[in-house]
N, C-alpha and C. Protein backbone atom coordinates (compact mmCIF):
# COMPACT_ATOMS: atom_id res chain seq x y z
N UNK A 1 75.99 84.79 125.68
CA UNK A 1 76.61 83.68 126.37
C UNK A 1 78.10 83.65 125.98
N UNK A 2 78.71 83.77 126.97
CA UNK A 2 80.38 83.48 126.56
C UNK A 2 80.89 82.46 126.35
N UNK A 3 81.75 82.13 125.67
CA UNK A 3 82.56 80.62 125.47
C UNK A 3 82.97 79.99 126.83
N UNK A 4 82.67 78.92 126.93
CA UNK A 4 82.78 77.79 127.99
C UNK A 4 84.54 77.37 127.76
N UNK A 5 84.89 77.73 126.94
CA UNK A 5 86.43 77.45 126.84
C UNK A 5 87.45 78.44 126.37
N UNK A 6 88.80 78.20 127.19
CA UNK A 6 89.31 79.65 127.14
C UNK A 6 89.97 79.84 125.45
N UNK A 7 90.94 80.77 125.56
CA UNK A 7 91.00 81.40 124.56
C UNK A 7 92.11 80.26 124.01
N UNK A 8 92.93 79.69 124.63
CA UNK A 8 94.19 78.19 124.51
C UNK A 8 93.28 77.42 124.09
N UNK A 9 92.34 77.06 124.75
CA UNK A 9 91.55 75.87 124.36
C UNK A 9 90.87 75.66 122.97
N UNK A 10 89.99 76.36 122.87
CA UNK A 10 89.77 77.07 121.56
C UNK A 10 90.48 77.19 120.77
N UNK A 11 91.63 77.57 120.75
CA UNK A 11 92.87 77.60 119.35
C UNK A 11 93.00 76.12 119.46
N UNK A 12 93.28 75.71 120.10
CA UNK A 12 93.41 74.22 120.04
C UNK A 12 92.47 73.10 119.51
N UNK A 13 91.36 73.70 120.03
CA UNK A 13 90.15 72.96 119.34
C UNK A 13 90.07 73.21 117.96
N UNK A 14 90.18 74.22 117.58
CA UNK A 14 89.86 74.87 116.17
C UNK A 14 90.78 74.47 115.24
N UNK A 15 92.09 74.33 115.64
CA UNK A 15 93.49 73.74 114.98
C UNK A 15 93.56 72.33 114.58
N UNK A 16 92.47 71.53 115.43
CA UNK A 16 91.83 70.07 115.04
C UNK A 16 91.32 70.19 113.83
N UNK A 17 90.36 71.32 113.58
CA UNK A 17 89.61 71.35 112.32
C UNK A 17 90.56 71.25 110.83
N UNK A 18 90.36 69.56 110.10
CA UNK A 18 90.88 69.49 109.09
C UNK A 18 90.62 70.20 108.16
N UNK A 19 91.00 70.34 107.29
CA UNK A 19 90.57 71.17 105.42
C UNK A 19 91.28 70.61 104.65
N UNK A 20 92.11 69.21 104.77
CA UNK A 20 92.61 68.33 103.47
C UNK A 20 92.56 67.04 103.80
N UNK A 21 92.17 66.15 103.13
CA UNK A 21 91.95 64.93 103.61
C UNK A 21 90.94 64.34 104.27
N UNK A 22 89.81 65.04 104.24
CA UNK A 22 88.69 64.62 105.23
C UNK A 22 87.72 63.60 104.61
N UNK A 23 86.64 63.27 105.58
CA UNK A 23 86.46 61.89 105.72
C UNK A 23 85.65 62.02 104.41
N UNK A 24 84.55 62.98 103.92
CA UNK A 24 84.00 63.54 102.78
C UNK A 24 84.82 63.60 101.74
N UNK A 25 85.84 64.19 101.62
CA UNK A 25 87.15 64.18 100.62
C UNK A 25 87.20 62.92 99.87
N UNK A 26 87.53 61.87 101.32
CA UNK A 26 88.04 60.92 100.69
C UNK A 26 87.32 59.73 100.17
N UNK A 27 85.89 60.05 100.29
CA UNK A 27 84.56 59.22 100.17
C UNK A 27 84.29 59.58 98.72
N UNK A 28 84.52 60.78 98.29
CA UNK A 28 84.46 61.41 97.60
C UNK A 28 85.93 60.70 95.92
N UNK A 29 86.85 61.05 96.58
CA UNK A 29 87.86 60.19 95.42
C UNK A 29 88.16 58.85 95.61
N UNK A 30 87.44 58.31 96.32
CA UNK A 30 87.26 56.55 96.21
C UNK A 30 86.27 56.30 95.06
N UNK A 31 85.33 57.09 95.15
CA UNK A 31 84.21 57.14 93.96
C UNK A 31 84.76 57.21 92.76
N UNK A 32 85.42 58.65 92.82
CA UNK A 32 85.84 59.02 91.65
C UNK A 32 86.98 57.78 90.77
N UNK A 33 87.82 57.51 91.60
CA UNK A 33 88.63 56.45 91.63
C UNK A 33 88.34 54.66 90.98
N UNK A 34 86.85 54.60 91.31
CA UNK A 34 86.05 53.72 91.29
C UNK A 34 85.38 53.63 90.18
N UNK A 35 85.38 55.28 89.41
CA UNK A 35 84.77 55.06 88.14
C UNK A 35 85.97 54.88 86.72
N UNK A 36 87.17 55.31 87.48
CA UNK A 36 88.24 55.61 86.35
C UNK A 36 88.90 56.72 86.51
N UNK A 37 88.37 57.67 87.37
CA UNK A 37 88.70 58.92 86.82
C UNK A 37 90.22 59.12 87.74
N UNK A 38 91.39 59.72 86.91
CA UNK A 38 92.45 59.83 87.99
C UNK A 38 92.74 61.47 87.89
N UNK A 39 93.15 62.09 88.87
CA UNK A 39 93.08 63.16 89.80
C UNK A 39 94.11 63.80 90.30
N UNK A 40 94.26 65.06 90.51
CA UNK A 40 94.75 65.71 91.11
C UNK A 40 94.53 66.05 92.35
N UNK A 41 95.37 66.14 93.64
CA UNK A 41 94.95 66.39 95.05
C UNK A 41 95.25 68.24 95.36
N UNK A 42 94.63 68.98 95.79
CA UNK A 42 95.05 70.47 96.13
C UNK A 42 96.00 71.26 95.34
N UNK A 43 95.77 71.66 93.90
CA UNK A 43 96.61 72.09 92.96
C UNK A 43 96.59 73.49 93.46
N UNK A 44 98.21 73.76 93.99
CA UNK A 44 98.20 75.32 94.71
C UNK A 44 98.34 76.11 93.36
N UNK A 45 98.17 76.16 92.48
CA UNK A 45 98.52 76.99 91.64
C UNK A 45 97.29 77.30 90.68
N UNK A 46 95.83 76.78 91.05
CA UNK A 46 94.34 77.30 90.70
C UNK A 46 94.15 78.28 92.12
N UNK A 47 93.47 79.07 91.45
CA UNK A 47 92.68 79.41 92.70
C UNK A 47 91.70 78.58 93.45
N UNK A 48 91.96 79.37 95.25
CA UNK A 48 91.22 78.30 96.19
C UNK A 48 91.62 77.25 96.16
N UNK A 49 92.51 76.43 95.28
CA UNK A 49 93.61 75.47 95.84
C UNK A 49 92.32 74.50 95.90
N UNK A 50 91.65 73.80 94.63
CA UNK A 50 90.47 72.99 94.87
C UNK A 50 90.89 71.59 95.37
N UNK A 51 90.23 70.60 95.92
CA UNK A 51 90.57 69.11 97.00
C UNK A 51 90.56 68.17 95.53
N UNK A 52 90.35 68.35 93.95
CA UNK A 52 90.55 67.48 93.68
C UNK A 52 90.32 68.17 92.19
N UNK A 53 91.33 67.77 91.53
CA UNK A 53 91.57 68.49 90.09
C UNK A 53 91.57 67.46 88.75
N UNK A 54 90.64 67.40 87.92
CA UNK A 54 90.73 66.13 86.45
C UNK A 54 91.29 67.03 85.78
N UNK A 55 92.38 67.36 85.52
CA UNK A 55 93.37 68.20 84.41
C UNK A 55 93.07 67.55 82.91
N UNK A 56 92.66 66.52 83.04
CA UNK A 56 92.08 66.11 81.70
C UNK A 56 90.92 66.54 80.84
N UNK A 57 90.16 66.97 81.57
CA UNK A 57 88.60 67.39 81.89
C UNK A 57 88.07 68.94 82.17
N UNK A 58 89.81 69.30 82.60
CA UNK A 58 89.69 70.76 82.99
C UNK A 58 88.38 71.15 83.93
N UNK A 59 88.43 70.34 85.06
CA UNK A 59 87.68 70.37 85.83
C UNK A 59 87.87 70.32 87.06
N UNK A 60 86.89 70.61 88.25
CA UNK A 60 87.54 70.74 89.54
C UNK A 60 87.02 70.60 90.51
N UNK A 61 86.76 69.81 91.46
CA UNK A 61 85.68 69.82 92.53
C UNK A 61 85.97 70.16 93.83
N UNK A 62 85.35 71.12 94.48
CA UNK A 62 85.43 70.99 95.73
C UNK A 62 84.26 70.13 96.78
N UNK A 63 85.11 69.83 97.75
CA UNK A 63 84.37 69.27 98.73
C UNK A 63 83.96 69.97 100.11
N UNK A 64 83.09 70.42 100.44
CA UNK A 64 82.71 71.59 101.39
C UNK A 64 81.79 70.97 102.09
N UNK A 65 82.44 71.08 103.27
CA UNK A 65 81.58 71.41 104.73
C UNK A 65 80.03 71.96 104.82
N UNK A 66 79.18 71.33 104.79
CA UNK A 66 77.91 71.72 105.35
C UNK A 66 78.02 73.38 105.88
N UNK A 67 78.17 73.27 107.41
CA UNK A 67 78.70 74.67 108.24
C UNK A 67 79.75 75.57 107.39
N UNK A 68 80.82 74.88 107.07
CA UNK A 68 81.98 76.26 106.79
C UNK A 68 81.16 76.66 105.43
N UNK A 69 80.37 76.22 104.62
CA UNK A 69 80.49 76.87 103.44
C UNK A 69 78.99 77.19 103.78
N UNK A 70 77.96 77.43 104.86
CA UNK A 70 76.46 77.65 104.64
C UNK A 70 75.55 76.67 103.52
N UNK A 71 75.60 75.60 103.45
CA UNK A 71 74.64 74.88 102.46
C UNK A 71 73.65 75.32 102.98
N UNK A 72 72.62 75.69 101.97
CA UNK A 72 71.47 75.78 102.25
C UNK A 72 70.58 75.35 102.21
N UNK A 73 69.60 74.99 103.19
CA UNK A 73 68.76 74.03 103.53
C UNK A 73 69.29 72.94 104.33
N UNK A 74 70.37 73.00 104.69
CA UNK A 74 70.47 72.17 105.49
C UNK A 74 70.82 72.03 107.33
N UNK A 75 70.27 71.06 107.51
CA UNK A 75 70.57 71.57 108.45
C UNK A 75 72.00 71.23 109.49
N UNK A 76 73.40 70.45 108.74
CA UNK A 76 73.92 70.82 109.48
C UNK A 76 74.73 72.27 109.34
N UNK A 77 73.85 73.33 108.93
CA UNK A 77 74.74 74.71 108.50
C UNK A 77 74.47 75.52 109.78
N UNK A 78 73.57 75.07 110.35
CA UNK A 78 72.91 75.69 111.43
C UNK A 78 74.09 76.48 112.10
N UNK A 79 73.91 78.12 112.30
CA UNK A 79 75.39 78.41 113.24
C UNK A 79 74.77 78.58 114.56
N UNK A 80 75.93 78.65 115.09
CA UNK A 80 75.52 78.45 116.85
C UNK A 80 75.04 79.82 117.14
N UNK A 81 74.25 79.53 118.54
CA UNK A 81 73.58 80.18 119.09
C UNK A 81 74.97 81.55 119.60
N UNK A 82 75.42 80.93 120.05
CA UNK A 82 76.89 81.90 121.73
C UNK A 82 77.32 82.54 120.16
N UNK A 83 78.00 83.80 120.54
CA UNK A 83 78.95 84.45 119.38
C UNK A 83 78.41 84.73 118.05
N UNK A 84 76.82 84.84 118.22
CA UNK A 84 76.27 84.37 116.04
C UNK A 84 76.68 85.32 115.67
N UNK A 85 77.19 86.95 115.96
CA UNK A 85 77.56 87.90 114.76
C UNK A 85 79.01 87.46 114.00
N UNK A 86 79.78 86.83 115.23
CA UNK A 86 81.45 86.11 114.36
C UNK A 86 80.83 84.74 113.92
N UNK A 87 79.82 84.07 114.18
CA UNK A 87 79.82 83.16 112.85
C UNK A 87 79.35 83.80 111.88
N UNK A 88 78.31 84.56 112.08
CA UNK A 88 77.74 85.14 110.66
C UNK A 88 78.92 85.83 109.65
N UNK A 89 79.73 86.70 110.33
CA UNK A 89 80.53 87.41 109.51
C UNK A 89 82.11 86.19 108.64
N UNK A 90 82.20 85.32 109.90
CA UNK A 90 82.89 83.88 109.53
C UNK A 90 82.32 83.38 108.14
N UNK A 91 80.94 82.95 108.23
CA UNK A 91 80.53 82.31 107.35
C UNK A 91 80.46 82.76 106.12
N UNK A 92 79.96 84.29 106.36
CA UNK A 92 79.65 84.48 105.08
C UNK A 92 80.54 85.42 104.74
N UNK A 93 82.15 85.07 105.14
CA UNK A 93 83.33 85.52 104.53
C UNK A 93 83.71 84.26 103.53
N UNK A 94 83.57 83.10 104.04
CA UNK A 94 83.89 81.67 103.26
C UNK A 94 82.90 82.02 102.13
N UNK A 95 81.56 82.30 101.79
CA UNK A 95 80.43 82.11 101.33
C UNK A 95 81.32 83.20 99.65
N UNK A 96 81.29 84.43 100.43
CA UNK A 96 81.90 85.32 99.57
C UNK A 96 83.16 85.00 98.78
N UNK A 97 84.27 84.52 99.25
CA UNK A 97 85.32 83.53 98.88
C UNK A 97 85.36 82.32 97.88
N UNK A 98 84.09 81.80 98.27
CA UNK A 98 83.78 80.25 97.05
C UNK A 98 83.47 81.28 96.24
N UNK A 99 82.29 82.17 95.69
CA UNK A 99 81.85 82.87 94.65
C UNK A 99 83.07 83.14 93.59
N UNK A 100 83.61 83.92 94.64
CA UNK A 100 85.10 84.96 93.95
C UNK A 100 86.05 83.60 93.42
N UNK A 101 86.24 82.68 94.05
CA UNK A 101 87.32 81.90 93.30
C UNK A 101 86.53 80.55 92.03
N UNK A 102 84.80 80.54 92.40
CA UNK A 102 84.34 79.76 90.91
C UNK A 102 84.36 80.43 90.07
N UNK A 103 84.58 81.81 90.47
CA UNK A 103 84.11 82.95 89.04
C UNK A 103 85.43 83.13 88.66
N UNK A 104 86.98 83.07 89.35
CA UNK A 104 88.03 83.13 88.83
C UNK A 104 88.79 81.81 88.24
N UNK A 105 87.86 80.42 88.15
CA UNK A 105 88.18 79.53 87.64
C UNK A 105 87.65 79.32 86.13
N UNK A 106 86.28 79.63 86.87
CA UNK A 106 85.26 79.69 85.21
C UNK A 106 85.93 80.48 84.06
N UNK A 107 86.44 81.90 84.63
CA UNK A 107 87.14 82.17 83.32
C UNK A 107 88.07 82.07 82.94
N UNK A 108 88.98 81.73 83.86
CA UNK A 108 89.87 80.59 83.19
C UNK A 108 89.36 79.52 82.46
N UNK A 109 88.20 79.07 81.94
CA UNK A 109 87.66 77.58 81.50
C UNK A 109 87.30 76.48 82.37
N UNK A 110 87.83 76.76 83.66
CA UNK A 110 87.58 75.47 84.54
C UNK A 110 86.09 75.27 84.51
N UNK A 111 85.90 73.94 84.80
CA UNK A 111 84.25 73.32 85.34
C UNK A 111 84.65 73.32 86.73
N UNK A 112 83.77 74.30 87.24
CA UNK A 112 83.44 74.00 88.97
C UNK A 112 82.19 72.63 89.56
N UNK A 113 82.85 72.07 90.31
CA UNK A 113 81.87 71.01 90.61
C UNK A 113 81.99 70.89 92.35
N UNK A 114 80.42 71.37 92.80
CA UNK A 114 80.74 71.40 94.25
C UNK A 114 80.13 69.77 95.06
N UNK A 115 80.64 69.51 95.76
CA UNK A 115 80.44 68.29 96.31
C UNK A 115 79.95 68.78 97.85
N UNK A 116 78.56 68.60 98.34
CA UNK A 116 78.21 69.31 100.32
C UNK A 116 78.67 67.72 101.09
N UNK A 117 79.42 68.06 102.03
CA UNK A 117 79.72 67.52 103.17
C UNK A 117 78.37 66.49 103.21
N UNK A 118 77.06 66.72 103.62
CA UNK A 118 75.51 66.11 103.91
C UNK A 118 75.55 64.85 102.90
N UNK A 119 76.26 65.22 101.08
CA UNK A 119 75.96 64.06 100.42
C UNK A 119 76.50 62.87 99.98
N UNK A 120 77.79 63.21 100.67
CA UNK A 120 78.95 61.82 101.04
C UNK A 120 78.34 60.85 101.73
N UNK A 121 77.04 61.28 102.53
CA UNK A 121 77.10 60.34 103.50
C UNK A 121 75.71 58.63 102.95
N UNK A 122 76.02 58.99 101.88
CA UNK A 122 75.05 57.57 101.04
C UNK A 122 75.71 57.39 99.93
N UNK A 123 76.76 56.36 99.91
CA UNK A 123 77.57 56.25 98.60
C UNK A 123 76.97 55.56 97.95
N UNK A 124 76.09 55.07 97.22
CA UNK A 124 75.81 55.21 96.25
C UNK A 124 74.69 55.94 95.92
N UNK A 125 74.08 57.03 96.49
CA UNK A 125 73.74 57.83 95.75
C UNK A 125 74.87 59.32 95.23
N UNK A 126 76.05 59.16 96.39
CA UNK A 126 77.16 60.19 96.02
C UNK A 126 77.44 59.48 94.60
N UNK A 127 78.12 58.24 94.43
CA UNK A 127 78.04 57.62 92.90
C UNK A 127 77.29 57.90 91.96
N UNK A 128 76.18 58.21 92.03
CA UNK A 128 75.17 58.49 90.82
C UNK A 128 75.51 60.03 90.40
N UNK A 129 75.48 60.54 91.62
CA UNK A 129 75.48 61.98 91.44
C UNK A 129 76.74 62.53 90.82
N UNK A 130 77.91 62.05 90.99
CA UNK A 130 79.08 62.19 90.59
C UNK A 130 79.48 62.01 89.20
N UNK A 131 78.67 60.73 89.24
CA UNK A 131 78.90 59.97 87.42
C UNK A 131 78.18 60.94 86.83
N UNK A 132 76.76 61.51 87.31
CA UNK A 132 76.02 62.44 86.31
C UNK A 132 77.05 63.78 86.61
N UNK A 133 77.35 64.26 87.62
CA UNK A 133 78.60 65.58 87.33
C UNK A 133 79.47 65.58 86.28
N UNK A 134 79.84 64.22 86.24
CA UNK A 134 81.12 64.54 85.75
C UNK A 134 80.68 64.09 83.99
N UNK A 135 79.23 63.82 84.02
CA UNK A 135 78.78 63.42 82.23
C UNK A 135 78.61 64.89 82.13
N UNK A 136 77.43 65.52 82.71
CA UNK A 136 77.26 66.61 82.32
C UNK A 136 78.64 67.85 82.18
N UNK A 137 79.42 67.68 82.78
CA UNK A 137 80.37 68.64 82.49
C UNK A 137 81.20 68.57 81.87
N UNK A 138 81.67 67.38 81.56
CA UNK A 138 82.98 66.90 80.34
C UNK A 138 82.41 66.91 78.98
């Protein structure tokens, strides 16, 4: 099945797609915010440039997309039907990418802490889960 939209349209659509500031992000450091904890926003100078940095804590969380990053088991990772060999190879270029940059944080010392898109969406159980992240890793 071919794309229903041309090749303009599509860049355009796709150019919508945020990666700083999103609605998860920010559900996400209201929490954090909420418990005390103060933060760093996109420190370009870690690898992968993580959405939220405790330099105190030497710690780092990202916040990831259901779809862009493949969570598994879930189902909004589901890739589309039209085009699946460029999502597959899409996806699991991101997939390969998170690996390579927790493993180049870890030895640097960082704590990686991943946050899925799916568990923003019940704050207070994102709260529980967060407060226990951030006990267990500090």
């Amino acid at each position: 099945m071919t794309d229903k939209l041309s090749k303009d349209q599509r860049s355009r659509l796709m150019a919508k797609v945020r990666n700083k500031n999103t609605k998860p992000e920010m559900l996400v450091r209201k929490a954090l915010f909420g418990y005390g904890f103060r933060y760093r926003l996109h420190v370009k100078s870690l690898p992968g440039t993580p959405d939220i940095v405790l330099p105190k804590y030497k710690t780092v969380i990202f916040v990831n997309g259901c779809f862009w990053h493949a969570h598994l088991g879930c189902r909004r990772a589901k890739l589309p039907e039209s085009n699946r060999a460029f999502w597959e190879e899409k996806i699991h270029h991101n997939v390969e990418r998170d690996k390579k940059t927790n493993q180049e944080l870890e030895i640097k010392s960082w704590k990686v802490i991943t946050v899925w898109e799916c568990e923003t969406k019940d704050m207070s159980a994102l709260s529980r889960k967060l407060n226990f992240l951030i006990k267990d890793n500090i």
